[in-house]
PDB file of N, CA and C in Angstrom:
ATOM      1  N   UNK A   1       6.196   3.605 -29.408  1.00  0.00           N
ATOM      2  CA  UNK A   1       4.807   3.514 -28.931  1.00  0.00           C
ATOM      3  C   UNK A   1       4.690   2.398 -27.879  1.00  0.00           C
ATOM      4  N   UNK A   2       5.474   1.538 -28.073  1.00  0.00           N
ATOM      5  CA  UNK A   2       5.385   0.648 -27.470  1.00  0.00           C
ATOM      6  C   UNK A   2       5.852   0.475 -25.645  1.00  0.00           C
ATOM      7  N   UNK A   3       6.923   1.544 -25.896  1.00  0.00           N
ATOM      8  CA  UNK A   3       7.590   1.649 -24.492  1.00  0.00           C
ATOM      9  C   UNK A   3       7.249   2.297 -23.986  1.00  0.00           C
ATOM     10  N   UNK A   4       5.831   3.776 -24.702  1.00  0.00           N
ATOM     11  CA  UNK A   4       5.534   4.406 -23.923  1.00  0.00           C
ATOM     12  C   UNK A   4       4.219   3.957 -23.042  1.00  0.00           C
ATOM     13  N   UNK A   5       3.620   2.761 -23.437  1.00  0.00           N
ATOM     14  CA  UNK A   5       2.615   1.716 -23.268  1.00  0.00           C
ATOM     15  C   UNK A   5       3.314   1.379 -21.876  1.00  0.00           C
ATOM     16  N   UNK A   6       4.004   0.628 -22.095  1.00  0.00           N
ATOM     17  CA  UNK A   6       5.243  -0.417 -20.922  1.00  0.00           C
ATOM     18  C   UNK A   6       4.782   0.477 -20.099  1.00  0.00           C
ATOM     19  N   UNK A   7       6.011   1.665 -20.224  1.00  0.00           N
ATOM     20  CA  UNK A   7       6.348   2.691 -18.700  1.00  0.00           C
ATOM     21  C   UNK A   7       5.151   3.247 -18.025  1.00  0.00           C
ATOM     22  N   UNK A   8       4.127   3.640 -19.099  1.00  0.00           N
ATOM     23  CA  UNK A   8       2.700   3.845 -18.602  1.00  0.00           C
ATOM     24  C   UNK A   8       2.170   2.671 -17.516  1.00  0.00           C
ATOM     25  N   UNK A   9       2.195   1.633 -18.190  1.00  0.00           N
ATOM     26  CA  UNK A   9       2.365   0.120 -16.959  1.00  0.00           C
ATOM     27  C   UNK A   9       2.509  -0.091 -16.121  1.00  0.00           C
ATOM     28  N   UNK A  10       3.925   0.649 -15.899  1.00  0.00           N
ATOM     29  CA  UNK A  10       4.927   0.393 -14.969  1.00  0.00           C
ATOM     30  C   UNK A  10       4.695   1.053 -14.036  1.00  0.00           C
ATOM     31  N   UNK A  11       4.384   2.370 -14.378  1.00  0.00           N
ATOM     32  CA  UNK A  11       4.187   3.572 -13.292  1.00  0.00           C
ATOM     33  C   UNK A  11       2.932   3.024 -12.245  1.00  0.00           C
ATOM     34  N   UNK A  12       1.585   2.899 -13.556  1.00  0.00           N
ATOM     35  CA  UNK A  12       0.534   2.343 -12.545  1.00  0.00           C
ATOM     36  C   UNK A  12       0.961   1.558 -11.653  1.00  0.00           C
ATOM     37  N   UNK A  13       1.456   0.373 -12.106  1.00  0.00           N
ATOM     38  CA  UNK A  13       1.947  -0.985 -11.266  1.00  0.00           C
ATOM     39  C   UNK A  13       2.431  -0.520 -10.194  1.00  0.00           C
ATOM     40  N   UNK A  14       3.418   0.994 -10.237  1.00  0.00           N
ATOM     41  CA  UNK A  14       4.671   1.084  -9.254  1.00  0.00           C
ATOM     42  C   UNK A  14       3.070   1.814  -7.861  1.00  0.00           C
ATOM     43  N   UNK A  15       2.276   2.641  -8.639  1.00  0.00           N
ATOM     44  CA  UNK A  15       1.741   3.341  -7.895  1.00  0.00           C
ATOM     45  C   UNK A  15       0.634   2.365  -6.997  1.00  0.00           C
ATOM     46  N   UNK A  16       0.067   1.267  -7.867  1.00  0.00           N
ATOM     47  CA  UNK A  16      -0.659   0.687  -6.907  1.00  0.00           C
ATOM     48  C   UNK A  16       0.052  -0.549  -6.032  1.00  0.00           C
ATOM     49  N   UNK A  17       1.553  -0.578  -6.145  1.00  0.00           N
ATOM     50  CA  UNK A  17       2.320  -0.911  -5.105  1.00  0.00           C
ATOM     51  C   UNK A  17       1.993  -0.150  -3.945  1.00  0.00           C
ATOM     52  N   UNK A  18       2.560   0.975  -4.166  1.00  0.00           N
ATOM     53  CA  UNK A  18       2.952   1.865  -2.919  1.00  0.00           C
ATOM     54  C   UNK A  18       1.517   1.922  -2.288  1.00  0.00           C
ATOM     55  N   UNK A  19       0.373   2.186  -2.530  1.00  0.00           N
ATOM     56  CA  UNK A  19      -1.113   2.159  -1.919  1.00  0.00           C
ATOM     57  C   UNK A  19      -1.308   0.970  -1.248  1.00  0.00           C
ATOM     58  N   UNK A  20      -0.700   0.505  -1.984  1.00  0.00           N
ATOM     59  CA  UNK A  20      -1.144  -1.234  -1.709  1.00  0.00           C
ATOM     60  C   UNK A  20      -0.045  -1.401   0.431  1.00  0.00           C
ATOM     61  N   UNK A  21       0.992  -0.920   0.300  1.00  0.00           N
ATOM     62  CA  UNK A  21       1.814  -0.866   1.216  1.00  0.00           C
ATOM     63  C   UNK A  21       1.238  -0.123   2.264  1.00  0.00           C
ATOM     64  N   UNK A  22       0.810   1.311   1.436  1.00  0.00           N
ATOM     65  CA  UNK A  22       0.130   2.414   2.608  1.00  0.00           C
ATOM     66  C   UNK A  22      -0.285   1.786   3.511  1.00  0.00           C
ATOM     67  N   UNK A  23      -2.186   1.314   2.647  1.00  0.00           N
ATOM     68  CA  UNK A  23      -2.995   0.350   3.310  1.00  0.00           C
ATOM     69  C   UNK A  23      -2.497  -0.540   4.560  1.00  0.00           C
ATOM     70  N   UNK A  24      -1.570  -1.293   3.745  1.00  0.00           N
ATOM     71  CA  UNK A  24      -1.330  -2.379   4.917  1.00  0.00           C
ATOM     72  C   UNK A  24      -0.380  -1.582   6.140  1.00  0.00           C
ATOM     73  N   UNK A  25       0.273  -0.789   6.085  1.00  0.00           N
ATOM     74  CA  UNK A  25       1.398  -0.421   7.148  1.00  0.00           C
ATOM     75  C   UNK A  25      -0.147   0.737   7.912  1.00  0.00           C
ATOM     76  N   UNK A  26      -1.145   1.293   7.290  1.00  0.00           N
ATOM     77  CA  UNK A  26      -2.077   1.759   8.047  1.00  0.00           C
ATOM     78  C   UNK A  26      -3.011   0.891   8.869  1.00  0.00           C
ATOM     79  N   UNK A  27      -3.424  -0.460   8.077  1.00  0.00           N
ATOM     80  CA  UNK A  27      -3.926  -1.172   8.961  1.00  0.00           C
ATOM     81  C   UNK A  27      -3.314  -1.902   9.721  1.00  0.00           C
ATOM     82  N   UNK A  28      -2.118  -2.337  10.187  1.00  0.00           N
ATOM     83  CA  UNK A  28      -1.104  -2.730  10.781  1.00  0.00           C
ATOM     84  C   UNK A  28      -1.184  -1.990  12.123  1.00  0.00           C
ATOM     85  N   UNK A  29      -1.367  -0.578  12.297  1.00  0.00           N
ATOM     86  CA  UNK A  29      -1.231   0.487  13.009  1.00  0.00           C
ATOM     87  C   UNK A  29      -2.687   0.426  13.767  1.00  0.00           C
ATOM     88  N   UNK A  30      -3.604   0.946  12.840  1.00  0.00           N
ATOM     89  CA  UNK A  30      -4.750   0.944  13.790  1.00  0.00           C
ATOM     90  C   UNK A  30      -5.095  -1.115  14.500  1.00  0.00           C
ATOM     91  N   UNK A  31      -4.328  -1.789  14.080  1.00  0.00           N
ATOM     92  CA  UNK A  31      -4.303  -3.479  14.752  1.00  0.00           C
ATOM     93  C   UNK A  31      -3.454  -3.377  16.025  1.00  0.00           C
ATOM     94  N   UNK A  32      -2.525  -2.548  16.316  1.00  0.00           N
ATOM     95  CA  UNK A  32      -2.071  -2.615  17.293  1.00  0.00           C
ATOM     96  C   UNK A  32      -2.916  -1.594  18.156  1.00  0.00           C
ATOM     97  N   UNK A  33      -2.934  -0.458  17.712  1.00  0.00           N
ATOM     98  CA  UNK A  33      -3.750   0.355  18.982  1.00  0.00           C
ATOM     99  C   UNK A  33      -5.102  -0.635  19.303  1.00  0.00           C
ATOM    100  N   UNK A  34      -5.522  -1.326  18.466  1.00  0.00           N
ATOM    101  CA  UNK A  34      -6.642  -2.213  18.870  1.00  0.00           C
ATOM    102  C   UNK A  34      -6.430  -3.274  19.982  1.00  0.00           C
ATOM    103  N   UNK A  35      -5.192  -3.736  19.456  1.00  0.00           N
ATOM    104  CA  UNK A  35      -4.398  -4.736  20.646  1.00  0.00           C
ATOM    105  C   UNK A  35      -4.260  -3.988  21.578  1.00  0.00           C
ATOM    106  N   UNK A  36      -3.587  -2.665  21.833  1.00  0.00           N
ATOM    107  CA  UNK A  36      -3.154  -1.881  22.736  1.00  0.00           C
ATOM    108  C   UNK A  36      -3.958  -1.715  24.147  1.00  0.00           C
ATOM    109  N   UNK A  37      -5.114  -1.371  23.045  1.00  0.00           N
ATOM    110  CA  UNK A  37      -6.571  -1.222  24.063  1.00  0.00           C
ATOM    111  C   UNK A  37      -7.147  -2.423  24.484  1.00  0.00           C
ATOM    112  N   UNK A  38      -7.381  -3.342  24.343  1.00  0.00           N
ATOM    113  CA  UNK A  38      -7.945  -4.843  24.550  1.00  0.00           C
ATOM    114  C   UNK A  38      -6.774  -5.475  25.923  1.00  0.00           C
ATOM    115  N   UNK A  39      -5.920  -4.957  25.569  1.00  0.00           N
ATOM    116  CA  UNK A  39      -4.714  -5.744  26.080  1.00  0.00           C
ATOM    117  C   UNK A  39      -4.800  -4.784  27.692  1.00  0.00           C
ATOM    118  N   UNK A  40      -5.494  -3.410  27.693  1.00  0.00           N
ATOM    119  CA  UNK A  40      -5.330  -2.495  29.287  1.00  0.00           C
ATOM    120  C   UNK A  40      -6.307  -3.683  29.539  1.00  0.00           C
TER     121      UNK A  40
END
């Protein structure tokens, strides 16, 4: 019961990693086309 607790954990944890990454490598992206444009 206990490990199925953990891995349940784990998974969330793993999943709001990866969102967490999305986010930033998406806002990363629309920061440069922002630069991109500011910068013509």
């Amino acid at each position: 019961m206990v490990f199925v607790l953990l891995r349940k954990v784990f998974v969330f944890n793993g999943v709001l990693v990866i969102k967490s990454k999305n986010t930033q490598r998406h806002f990363l992206q629309s920061n440069n086309k922002g630069l991109a444009k500011s910068g013509r």
